[in-house]
C-alpha atoms as a PDB file:
ATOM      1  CA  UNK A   1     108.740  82.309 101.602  1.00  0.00           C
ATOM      2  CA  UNK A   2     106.775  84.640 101.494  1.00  0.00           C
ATOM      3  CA  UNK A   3     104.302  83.211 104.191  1.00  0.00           C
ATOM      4  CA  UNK A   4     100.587  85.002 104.182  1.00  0.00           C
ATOM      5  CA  UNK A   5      98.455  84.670 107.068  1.00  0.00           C
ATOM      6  CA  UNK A   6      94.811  85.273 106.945  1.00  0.00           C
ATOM      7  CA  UNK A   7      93.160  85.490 110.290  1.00  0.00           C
ATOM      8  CA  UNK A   8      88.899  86.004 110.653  1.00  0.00           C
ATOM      9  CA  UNK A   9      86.428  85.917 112.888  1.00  0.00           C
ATOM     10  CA  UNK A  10      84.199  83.245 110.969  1.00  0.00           C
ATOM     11  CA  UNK A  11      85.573  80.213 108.861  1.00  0.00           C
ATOM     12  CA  UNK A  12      85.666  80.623 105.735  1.00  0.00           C
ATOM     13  CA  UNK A  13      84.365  78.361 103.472  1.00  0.00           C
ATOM     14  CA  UNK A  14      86.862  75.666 101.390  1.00  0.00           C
ATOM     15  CA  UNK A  15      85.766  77.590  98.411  1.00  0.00           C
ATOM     16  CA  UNK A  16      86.472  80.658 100.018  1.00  0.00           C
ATOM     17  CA  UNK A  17      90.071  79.690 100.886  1.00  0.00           C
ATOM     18  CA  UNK A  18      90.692  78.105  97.455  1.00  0.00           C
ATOM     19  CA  UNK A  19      89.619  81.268  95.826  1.00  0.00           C
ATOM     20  CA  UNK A  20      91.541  83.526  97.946  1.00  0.00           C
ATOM     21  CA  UNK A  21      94.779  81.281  98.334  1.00  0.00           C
ATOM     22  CA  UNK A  22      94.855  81.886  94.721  1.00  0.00           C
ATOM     23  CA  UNK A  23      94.258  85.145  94.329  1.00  0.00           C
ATOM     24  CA  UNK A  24      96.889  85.798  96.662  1.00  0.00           C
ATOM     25  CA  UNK A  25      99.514  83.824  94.917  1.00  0.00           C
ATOM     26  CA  UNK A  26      98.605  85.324  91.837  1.00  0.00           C
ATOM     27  CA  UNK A  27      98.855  88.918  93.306  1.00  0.00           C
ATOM     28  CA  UNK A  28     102.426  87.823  94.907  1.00  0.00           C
ATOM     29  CA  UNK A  29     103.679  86.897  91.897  1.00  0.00           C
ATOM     30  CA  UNK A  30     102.468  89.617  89.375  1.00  0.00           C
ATOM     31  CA  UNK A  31     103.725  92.399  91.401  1.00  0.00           C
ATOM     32  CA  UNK A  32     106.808  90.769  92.665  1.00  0.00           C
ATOM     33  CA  UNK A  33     108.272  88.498  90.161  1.00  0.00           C
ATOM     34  CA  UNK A  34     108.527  85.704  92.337  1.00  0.00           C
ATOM     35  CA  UNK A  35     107.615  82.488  91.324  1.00  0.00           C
ATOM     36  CA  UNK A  36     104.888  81.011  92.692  1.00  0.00           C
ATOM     37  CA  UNK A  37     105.851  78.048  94.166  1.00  0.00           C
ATOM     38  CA  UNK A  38     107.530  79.656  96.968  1.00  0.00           C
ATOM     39  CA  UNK A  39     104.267  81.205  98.311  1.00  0.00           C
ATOM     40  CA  UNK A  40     102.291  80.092 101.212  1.00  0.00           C
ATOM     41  CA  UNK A  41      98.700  80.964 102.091  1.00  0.00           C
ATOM     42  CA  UNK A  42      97.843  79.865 105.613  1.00  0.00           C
ATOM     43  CA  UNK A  43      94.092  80.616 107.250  1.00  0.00           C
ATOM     44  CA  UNK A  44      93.713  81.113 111.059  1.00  0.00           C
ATOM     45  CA  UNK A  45      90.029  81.392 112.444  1.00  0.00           C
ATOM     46  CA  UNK A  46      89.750  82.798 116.263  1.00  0.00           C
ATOM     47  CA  UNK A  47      86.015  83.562 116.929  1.00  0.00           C
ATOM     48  CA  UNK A  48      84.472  86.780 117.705  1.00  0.00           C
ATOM     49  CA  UNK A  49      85.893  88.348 120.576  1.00  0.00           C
ATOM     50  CA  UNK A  50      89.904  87.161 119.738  1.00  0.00           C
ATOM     51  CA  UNK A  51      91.137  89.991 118.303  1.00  0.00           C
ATOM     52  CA  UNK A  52      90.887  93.816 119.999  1.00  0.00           C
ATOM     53  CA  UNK A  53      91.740  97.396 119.423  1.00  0.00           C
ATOM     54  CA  UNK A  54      92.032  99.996 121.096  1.00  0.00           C
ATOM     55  CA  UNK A  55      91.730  98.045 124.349  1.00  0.00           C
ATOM     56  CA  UNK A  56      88.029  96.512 123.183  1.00  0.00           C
ATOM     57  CA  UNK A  57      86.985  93.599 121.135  1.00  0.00           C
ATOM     58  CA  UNK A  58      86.770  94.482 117.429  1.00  0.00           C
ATOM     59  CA  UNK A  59      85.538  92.438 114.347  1.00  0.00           C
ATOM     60  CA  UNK A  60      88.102  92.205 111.605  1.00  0.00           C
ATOM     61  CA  UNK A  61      90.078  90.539 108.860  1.00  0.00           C
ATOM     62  CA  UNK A  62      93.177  90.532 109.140  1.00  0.00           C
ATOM     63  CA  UNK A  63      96.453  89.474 106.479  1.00  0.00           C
ATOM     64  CA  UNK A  64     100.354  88.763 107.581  1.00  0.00           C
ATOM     65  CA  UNK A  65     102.406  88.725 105.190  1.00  0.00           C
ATOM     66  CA  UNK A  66     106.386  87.746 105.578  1.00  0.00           C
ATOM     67  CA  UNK A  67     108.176  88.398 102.443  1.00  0.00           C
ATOM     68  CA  UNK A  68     111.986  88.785 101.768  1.00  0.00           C
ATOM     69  CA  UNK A  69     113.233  92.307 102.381  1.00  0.00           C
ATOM     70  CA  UNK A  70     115.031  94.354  99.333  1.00  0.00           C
ATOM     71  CA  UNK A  71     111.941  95.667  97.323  1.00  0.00           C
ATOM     72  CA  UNK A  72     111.071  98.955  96.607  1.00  0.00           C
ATOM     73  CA  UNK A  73     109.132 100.806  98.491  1.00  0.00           C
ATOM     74  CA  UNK A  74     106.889 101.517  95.309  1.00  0.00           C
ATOM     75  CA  UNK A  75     106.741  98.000  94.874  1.00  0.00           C
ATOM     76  CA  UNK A  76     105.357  97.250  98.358  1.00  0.00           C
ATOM     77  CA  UNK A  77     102.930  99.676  98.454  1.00  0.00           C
ATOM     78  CA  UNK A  78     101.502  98.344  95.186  1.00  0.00           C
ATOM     79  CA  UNK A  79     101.388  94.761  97.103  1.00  0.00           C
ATOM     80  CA  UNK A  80      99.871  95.873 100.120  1.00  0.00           C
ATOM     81  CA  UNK A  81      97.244  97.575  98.166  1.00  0.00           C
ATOM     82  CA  UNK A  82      96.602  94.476  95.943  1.00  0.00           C
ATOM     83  CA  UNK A  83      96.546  91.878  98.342  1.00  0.00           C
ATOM     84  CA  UNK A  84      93.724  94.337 100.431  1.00  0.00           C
ATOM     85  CA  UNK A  85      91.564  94.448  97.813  1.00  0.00           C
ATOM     86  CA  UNK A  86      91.895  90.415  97.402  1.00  0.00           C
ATOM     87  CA  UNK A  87      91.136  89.873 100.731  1.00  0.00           C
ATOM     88  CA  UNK A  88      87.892  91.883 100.457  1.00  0.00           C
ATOM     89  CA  UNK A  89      87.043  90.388  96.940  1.00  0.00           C
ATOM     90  CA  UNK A  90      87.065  87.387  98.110  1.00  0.00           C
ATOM     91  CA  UNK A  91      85.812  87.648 101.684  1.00  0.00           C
ATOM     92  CA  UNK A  92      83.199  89.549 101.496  1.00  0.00           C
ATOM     93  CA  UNK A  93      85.099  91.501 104.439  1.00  0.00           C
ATOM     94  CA  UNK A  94      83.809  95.481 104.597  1.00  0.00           C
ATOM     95  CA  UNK A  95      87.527  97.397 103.352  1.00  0.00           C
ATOM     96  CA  UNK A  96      86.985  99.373 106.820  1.00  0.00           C
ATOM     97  CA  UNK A  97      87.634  96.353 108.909  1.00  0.00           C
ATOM     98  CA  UNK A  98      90.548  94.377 106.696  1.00  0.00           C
ATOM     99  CA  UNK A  99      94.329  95.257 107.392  1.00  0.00           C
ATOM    100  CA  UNK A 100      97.271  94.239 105.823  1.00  0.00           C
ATOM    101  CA  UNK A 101     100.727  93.936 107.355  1.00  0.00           C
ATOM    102  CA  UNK A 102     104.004  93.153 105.705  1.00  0.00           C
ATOM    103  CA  UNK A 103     106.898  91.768 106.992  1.00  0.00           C
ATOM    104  CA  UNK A 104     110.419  92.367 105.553  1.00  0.00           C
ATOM    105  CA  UNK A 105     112.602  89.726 106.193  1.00  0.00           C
ATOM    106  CA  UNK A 106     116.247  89.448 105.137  1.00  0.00           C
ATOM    107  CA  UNK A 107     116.614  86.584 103.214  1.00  0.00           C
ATOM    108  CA  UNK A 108     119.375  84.963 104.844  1.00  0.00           C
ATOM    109  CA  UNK A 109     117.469  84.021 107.786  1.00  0.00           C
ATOM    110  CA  UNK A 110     115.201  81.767 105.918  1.00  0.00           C
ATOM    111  CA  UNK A 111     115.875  78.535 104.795  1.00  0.00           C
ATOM    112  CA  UNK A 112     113.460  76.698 102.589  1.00  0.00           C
ATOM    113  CA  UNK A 113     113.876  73.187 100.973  1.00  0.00           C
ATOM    114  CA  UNK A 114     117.691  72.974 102.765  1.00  0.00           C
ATOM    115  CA  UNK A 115     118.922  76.260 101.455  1.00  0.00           C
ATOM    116  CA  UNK A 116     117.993  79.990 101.611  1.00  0.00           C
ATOM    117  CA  UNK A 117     116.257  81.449  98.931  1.00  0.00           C
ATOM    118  CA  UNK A 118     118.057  84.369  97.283  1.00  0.00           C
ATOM    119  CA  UNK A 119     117.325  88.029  97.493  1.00  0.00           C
ATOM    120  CA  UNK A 120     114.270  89.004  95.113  1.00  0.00           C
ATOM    121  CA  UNK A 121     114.941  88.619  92.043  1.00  0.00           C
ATOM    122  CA  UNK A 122     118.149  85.904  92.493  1.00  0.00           C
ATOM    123  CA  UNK A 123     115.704  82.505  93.800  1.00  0.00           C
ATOM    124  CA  UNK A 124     116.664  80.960  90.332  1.00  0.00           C
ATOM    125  CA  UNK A 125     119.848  79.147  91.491  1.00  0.00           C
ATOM    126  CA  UNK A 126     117.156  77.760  94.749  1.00  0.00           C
ATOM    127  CA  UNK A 127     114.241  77.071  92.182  1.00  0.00           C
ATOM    128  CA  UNK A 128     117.311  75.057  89.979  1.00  0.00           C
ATOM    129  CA  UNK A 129     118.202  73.158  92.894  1.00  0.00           C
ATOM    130  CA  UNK A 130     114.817  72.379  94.031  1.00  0.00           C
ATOM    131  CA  UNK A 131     113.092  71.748  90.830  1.00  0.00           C
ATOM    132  CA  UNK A 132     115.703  71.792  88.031  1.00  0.00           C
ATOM    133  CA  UNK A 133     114.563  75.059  86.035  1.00  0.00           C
ATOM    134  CA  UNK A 134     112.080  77.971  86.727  1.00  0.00           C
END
């Protein structure tokens, strides 16, 4: 946890993913605190013609994100912002046609590594127990 899903139209290239996968992490982490071991990037490619709105088939790029709830609002505005502009960075996606979707999930119904992970902010006992220190 948190769990980012990345869904196009095309592949995107190993490169690509690499780039991104990081620059996600890295935008998880700065804004949130959380260490960055506990985030996942996963990439979904369905074709043109997969993904609608409005009723008709529309081209886009589009991020998941599941993250524990208990931040503040200003806090996940800043993320949803941040991981946007990511996305198109390092896409090449037009802005117009990316959207960004968070999650909130309360923390006790995720388990990671045998335990749940602790409210933002409180994963250090987890991280301890997983890895020995943060």
């Amino acid at each position: 946890m948190p769990r980012y899903e990345l869904t196009t139209d095309h592949e995107l290239s190993r490169a690509q993913k690499d780039v991104l996968a990081r620059e996600i992490t890295a935008v998880h982490t700065t804004v949130t605190g959380a260490p960055s071991a506990l985030v996942h990037v996963i990439f979904w490619t369905t074709g043109i013609g997969n993904a609608y709105v409005d009723g008709a088939p529309r081209q886009g790029t589009y991020l998941q994100g599941w993250v524990r709830a208990g931040r503040r609002s200003e806090t996940t505005t800043l993320l949803l912002g941040e991981l946007a502009a990511a996305v198109v960075r390092s896409t090449g996606a037009d802005a117009a046609t990316v959207t960004v979707a968070l999650r909130e999930t309360p923390t006790a119904l995720v388990l990671e590594g045998g335990r749940t992970v602790g409210a933002p902010g409180a994963e250090d006992p987890w991280f301890a127990d997983r890895w020995g220190s943060r």
